[in-house]
C-alpha atoms as a PDB file:
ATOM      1  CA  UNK A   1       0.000   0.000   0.000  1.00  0.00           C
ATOM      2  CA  UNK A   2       2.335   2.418  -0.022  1.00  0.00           C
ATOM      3  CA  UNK A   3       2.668   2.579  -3.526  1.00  0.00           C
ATOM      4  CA  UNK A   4      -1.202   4.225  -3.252  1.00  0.00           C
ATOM      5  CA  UNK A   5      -0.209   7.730  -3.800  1.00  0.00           C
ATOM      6  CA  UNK A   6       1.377   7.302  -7.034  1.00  0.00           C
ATOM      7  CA  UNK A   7      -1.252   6.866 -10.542  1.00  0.00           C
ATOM      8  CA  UNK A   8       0.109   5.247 -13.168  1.00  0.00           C
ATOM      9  CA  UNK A   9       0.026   8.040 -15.389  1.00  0.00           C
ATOM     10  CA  UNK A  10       3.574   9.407 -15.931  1.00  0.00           C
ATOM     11  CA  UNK A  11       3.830  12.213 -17.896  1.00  0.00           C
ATOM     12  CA  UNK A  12       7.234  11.538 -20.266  1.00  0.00           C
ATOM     13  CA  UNK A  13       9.346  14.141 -18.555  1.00  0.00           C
ATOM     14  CA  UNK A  14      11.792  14.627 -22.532  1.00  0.00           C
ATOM     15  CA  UNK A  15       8.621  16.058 -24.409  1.00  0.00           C
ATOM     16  CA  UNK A  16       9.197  20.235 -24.318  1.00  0.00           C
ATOM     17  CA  UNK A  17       6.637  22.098 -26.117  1.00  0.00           C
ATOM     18  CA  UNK A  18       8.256  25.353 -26.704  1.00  0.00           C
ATOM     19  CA  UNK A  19       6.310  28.824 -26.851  1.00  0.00           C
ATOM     20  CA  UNK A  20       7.505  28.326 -31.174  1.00  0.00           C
ATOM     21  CA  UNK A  21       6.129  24.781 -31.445  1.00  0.00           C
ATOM     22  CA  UNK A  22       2.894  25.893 -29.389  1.00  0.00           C
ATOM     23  CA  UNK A  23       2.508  28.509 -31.994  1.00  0.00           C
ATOM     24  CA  UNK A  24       2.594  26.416 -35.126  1.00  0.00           C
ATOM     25  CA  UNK A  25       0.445  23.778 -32.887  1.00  0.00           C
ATOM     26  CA  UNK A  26      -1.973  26.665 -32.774  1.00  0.00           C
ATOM     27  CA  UNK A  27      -1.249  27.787 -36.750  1.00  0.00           C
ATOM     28  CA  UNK A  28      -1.966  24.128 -37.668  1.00  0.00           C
ATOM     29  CA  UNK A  29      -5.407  24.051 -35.927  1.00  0.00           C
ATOM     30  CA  UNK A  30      -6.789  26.820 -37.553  1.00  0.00           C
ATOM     31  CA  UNK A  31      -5.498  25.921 -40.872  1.00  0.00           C
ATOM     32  CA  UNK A  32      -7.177  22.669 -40.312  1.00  0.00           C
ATOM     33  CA  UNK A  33     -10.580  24.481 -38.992  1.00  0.00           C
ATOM     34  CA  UNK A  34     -10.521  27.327 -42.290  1.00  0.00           C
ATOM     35  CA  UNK A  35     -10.076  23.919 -44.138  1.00  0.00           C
ATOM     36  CA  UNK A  36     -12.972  22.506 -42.622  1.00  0.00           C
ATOM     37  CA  UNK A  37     -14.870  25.780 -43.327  1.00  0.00           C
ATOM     38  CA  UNK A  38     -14.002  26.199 -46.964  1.00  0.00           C
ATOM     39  CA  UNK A  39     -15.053  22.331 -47.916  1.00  0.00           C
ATOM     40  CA  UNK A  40     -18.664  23.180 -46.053  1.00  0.00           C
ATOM     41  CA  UNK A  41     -18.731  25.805 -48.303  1.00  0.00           C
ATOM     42  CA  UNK A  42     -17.259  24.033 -51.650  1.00  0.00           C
ATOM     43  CA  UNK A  43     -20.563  21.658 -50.579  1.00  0.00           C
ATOM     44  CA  UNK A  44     -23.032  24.394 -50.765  1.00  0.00           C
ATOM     45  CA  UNK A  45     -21.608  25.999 -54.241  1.00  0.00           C
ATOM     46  CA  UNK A  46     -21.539  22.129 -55.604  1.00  0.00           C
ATOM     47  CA  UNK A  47     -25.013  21.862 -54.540  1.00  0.00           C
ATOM     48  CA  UNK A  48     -26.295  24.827 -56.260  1.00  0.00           C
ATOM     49  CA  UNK A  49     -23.961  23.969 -59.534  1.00  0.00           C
ATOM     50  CA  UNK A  50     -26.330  20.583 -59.269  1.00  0.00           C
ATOM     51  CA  UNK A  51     -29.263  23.009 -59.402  1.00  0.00           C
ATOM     52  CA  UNK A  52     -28.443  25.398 -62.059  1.00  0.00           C
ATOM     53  CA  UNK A  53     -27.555  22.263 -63.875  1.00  0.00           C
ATOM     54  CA  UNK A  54     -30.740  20.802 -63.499  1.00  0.00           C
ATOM     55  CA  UNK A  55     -32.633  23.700 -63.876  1.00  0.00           C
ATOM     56  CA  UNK A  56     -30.681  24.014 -67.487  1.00  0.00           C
ATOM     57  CA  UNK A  57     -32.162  20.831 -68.096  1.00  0.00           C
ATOM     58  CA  UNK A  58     -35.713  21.623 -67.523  1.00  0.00           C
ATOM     59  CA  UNK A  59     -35.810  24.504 -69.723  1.00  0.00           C
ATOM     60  CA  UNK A  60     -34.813  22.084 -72.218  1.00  0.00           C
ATOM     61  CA  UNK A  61     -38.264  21.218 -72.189  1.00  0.00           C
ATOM     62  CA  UNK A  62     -40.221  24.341 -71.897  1.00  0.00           C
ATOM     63  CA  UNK A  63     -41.951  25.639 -74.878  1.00  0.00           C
ATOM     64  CA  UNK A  64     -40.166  28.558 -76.130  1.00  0.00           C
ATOM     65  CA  UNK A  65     -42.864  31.345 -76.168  1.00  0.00           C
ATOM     66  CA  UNK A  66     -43.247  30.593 -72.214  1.00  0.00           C
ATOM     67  CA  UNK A  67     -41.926  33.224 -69.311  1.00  0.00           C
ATOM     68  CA  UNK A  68     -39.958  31.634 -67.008  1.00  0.00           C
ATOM     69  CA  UNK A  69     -39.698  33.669 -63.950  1.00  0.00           C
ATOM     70  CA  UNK A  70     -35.704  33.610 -62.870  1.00  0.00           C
ATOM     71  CA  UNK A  71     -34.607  34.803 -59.247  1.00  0.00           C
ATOM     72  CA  UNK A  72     -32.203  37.876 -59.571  1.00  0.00           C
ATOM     73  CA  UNK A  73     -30.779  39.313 -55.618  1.00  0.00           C
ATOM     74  CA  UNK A  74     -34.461  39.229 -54.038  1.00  0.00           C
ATOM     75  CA  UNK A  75     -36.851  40.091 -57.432  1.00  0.00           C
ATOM     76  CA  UNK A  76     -38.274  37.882 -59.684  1.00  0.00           C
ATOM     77  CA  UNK A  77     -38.179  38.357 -63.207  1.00  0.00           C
ATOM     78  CA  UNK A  78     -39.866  37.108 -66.295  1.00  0.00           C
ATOM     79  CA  UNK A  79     -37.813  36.062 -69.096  1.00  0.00           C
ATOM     80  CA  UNK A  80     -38.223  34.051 -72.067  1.00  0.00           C
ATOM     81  CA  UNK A  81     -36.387  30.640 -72.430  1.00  0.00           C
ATOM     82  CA  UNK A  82     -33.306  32.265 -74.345  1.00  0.00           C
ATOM     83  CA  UNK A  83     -32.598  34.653 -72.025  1.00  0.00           C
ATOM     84  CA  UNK A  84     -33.106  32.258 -69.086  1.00  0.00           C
ATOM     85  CA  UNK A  85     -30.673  30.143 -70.225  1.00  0.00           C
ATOM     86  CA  UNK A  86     -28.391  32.671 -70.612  1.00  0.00           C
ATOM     87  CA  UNK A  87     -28.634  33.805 -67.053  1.00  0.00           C
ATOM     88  CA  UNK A  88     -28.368  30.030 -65.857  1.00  0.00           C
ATOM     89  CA  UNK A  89     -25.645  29.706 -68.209  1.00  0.00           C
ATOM     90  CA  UNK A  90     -23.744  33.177 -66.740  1.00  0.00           C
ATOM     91  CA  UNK A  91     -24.663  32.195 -63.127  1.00  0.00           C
ATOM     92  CA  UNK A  92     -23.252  28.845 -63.665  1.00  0.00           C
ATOM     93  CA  UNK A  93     -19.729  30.023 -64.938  1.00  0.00           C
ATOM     94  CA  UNK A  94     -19.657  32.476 -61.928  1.00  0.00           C
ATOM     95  CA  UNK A  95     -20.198  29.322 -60.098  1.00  0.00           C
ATOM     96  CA  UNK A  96     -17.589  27.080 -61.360  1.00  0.00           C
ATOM     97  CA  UNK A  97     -15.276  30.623 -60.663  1.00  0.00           C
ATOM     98  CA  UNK A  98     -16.136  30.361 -56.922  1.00  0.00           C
ATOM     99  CA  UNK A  99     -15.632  26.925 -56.810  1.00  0.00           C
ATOM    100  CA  UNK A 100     -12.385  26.293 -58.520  1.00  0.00           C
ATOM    101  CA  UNK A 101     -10.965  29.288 -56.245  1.00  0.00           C
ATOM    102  CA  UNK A 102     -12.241  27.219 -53.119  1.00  0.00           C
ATOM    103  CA  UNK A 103     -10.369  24.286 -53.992  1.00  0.00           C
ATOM    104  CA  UNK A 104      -7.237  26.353 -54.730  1.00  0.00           C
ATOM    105  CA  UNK A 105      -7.579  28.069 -51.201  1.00  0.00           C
ATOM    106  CA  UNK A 106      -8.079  24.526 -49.741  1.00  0.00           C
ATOM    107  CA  UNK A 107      -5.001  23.372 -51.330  1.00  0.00           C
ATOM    108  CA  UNK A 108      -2.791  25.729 -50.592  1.00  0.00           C
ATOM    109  CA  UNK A 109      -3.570  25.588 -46.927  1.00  0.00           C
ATOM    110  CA  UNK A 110      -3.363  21.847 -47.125  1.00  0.00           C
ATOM    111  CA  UNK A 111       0.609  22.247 -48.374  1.00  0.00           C
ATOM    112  CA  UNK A 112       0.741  24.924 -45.087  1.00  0.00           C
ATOM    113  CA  UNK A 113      -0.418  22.469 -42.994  1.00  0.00           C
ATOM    114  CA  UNK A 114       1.350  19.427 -44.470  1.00  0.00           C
ATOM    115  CA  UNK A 115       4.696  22.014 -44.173  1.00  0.00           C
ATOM    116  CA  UNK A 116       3.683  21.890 -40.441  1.00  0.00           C
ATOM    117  CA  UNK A 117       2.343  18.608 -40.074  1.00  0.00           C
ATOM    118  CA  UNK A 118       6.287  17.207 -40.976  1.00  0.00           C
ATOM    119  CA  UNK A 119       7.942  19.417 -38.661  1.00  0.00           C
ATOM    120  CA  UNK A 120       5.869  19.000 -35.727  1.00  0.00           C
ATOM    121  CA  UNK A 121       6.027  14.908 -36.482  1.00  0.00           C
ATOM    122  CA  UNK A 122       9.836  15.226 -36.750  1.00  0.00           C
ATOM    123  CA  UNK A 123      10.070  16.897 -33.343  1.00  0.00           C
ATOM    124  CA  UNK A 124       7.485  15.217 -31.451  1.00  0.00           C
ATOM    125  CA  UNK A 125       7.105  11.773 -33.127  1.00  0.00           C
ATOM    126  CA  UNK A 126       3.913   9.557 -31.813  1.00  0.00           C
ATOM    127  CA  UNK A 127       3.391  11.932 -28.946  1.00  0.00           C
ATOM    128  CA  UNK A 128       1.489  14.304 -30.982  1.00  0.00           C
ATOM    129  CA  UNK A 129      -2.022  13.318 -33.219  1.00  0.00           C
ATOM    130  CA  UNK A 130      -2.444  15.743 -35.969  1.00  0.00           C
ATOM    131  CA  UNK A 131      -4.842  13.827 -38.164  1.00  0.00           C
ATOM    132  CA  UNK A 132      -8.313  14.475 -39.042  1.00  0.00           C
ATOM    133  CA  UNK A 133     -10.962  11.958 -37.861  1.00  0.00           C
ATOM    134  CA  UNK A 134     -12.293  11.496 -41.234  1.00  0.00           C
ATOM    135  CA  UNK A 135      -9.372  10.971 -43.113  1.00  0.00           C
END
């Protein structure tokens, strides 16, 4: 019993976190978290790609001397089918814009963190987790 005092938790006594490796600890975590952000985001503007897409397709089948009424800011306006589909057509470029710049932000912070990731692996080795749950 007098061994009662003592867990068996021991902290390992050579692991130093410096105030510079607590920094890039910090620098990787919200690189990860903008990361996270931007692919929520890449999901919503891949979502409404689907539905200008399909929208495009459903004018395929409207007769041509029919208004379509087409969503501009808050305001509905009618249009005929030609000019519809060259709003869906504009709206969907913009789109693919928005989206191709998301996936350039997301990789560029992925080579930031991946910069990180190594050196923080070098130095600390299996006593630090820096992977993401779902990868």
């Amino acid at each position: 019993m007098a061994n009662s005092g003592k867990g068996t938790f021991q902290p390992d006594s050579d692991v130093h976190i410096s105030f510079e490796d607590q920094q890039k600890i910090n620098r990787f975590a919200r690189l990860n978290a903008k990361v996270d952000d931007y692919k929520d985001e890449l999901k919503v503007k891949q979502n409404d790609m689907k539905n200008l897409e399909e929208a495009v397709e459903e004018l395929a089948l409207a007769d041509d001397s029919e208004t379509i009424p087409y969503l501009i800011g808050e305001v509905f306006i009618c249009q005929n089918v030609e000019d519809t589909l060259k709003s869906l057509e504009e709206a969907k470029s913009k789109k693919e814009g928005e989206i191709s710049d998301l996936e350039q932000k997301c990789e560029e912070l992925k080579e930031q963190m991946a910069e990180l990731k190594a050196h923080l692996y070098g130095k600390f080795g299996s006593h630090i987790n820096l992977e993401n749950e779902e990868e």
